[in-house]
Protein backbone atom coordinates (compact mmCIF):
# COMPACT_ATOMS: atom_id res chain seq x y z
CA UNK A 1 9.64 -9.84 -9.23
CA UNK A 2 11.25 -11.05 -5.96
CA UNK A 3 11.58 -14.43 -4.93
CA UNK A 4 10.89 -16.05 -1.71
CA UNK A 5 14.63 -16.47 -1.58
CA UNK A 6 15.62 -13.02 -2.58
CA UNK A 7 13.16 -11.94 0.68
CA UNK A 8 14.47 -14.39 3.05
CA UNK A 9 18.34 -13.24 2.23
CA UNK A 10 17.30 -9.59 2.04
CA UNK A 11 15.21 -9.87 5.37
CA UNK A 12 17.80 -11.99 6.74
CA UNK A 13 20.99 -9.67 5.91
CA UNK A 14 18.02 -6.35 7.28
CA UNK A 15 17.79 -8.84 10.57
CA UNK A 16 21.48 -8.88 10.98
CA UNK A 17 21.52 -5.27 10.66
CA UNK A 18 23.03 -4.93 7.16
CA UNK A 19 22.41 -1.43 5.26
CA UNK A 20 21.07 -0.11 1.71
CA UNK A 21 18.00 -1.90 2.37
CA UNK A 22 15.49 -1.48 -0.52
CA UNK A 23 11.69 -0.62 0.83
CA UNK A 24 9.55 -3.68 2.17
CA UNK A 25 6.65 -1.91 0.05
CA UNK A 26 8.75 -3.09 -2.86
CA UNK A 27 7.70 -6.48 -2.16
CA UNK A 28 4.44 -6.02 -1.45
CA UNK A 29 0.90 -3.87 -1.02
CA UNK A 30 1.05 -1.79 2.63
CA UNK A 31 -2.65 -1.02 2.05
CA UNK A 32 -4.72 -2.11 5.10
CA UNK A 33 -6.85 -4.80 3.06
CA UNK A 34 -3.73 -7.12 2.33
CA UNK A 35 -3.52 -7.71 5.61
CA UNK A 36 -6.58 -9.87 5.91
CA UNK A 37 -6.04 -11.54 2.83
CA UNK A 38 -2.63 -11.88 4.36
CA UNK A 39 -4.72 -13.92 7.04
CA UNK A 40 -6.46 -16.32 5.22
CA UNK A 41 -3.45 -18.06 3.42
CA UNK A 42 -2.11 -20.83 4.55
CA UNK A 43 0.42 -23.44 2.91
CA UNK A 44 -1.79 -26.56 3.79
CA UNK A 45 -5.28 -27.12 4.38
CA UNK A 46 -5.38 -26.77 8.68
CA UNK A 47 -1.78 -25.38 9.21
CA UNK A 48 -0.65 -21.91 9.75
CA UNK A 49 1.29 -19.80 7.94
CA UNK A 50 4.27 -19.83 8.61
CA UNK A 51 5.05 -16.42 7.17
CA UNK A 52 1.84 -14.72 9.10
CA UNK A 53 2.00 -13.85 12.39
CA UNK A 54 -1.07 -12.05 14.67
CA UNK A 55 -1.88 -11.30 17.93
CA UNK A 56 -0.67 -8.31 20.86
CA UNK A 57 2.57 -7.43 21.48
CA UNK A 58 3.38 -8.37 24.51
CA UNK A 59 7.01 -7.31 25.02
CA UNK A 60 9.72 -5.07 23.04
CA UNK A 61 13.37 -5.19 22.73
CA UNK A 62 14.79 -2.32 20.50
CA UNK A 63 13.33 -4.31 16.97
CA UNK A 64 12.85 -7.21 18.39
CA UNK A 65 8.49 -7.76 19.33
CA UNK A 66 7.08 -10.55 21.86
CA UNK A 67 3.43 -11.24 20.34
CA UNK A 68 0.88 -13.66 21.85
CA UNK A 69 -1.09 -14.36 19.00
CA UNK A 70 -4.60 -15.33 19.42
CA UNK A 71 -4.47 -19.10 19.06
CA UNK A 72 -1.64 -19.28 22.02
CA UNK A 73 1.16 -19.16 20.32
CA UNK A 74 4.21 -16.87 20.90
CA UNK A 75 5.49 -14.82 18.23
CA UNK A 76 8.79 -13.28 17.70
CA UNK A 77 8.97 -10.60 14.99
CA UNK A 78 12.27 -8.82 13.89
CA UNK A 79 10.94 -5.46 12.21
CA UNK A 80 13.88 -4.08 10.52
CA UNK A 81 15.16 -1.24 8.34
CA UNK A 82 13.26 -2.95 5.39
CA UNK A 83 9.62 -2.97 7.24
CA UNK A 84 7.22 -1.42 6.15
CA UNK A 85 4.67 -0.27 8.99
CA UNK A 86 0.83 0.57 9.20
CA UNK A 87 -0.65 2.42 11.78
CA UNK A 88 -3.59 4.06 10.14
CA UNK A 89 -1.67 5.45 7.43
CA UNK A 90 2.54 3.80 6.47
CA UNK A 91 4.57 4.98 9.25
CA UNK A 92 7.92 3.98 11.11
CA UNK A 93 9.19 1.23 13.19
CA UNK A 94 8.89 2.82 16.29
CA UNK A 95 4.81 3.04 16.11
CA UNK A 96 4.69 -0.56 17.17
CA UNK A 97 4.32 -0.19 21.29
CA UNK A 98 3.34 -2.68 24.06
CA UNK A 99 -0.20 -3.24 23.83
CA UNK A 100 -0.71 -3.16 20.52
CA UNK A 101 -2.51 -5.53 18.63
CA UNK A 102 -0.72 -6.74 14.80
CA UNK A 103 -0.59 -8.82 11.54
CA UNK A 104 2.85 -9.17 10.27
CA UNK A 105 4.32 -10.69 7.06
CA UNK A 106 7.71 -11.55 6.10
CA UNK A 107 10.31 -14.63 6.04
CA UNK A 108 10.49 -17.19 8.88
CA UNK A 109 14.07 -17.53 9.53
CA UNK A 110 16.18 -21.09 10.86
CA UNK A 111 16.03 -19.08 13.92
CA UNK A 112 12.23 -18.73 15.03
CA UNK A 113 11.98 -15.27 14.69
CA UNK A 114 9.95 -13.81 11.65
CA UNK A 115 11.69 -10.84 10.00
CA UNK A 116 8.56 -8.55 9.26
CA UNK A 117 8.50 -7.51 5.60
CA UNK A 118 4.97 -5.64 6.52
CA UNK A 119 3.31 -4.96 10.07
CA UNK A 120 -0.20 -3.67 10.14
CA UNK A 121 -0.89 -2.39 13.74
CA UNK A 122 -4.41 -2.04 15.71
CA UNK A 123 -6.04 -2.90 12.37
CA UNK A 124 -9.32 -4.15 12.39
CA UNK A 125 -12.28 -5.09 9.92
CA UNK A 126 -16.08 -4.32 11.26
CA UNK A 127 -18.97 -5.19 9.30
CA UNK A 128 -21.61 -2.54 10.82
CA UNK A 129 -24.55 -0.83 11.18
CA UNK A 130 -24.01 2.94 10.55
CA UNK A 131 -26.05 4.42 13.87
CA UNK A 132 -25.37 8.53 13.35
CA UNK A 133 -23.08 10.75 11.10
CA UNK A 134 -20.92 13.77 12.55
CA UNK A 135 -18.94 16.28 10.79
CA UNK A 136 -16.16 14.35 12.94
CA UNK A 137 -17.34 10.92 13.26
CA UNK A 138 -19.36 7.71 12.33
CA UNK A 139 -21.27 5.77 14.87
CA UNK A 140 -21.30 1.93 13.87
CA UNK A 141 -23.27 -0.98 15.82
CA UNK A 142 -21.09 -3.66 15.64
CA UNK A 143 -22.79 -6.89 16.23
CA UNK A 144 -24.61 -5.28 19.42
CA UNK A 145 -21.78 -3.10 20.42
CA UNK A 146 -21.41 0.18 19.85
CA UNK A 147 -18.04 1.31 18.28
CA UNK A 148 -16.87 5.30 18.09
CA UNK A 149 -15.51 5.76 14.77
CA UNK A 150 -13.00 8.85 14.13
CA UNK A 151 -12.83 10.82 10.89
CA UNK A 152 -9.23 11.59 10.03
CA UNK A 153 -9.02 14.71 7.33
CA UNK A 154 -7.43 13.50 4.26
CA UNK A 155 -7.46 9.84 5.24
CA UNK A 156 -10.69 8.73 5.94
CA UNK A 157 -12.31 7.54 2.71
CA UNK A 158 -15.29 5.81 1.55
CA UNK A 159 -15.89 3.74 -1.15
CA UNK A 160 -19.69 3.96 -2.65
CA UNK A 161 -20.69 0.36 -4.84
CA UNK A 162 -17.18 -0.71 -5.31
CA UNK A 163 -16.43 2.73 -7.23
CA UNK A 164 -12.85 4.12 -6.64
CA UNK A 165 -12.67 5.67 -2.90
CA UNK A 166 -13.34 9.27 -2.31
CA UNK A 167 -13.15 12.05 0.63
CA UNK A 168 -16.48 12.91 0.39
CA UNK A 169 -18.57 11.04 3.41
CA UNK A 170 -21.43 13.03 2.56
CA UNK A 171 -22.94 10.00 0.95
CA UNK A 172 -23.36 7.79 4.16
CA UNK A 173 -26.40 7.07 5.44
CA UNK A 174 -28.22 6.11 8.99
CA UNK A 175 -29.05 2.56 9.15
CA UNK A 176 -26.97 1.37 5.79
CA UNK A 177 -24.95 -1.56 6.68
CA UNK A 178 -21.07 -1.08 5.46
CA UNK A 179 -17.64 -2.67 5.89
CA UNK A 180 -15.25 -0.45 8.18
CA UNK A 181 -11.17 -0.63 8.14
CA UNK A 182 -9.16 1.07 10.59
CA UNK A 183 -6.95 1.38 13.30
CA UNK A 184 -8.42 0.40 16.72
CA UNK A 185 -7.29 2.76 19.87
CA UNK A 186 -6.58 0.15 22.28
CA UNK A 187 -8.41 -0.60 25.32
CA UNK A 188 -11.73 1.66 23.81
CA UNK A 189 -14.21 0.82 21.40
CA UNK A 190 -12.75 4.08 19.39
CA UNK A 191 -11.75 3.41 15.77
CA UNK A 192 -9.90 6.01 13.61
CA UNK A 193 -12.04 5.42 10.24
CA UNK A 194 -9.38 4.43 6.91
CA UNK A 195 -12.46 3.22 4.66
CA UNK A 196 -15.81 2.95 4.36
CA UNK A 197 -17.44 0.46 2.14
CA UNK A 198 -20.83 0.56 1.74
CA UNK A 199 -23.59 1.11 -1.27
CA UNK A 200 -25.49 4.58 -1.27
């Protein structure tokens, strides 16, 4: 098991460009859920964490993201060749653009910056109303507002009474309320669908 140590000299050598760099997945779950868990810890009752960053990227230099987080504060993540990135489904470095919105995890450095074990982009968590079913899609009513959700083959799954998740959408039902994780298309109210978690 690595140690908070081991991470913040592994991140901090991956910072500072070093090579050989084991996976950040090693370290860690990349699956979409951890990132809102990843969001509700915090080291003292009030404070953030200082290991947990959110909010849109504002700026980009090479590896280096601006993020204004939500609550004001400015963010400066380090992704590196040790970060492990989710944009619907694990992919590289270079998927994090302008615009986006993010949770990222990883080691604080003396420096400010937070070298990015794990970056979840666009992701977002919907509790919804399902409103129609397509061979392509899922229409959700989001608190009011209506939100496009896009089937992606092979990756959208659902996951019927907390049994292991599954391809098969055929299950879904008008008017069932259900818990919906996936990647937001900024500046729509488009989602491409991950899960599905709902009862039958």
């Amino acid at each position: 098991m690595t140690t908070t140590m081991d991470r913040r000299s592994l991140l901090s050598r991956a910072a500072l460009g070093a090579t050989g760099l084991v996976a950040a997945t090693a370290m860690g779950s990349l699956a979409p859920e951890t990132a809102f868990a990843a969001a509700t810890q915090y080291p003292d009752p009030g404070q953030p964490d200082p290991n947990f960053a959110e909010g849109v990227v504002t700026g980009r230099n090479q590896d280096l993201l601006q993020v204004q987080g939500s609550d004001g504060r400015l963010h400066r993540i380090q992704l590196t060749t040790g970060t492990s990135v989710w944009k619907l489904h694990p992919t590289t470095i270079d998927q994090a653009k302008i615009g986006d919105g993010l949770y990222a995890r990883g080691v604080l450095l003396p420096n400010g910056i937070l070298a990015a074990e794990s970056v979840w982009v666009n992701i977002v968590n919907l509790t919804v109303a399902i409103t129609s079913i397509s061979r392509t899609g899922v229409h959700f009513d989001h608190h009011g507002q209506k939100v496009v959700g896009h089937v992606q083959a092979g990756r959208t799954a659902a996951v019927y009474n907390g049994t292991p998740a599954v391809t098969d959408l055929s299950m879904l039902k008008v008017g069932r309320h259900a818990q919906v994780i996936g990647a937001w298309r900024p500046g729509t109210n488009e989602i491409d669908v991950a899960t599905i978690y709902t009862s039958n």
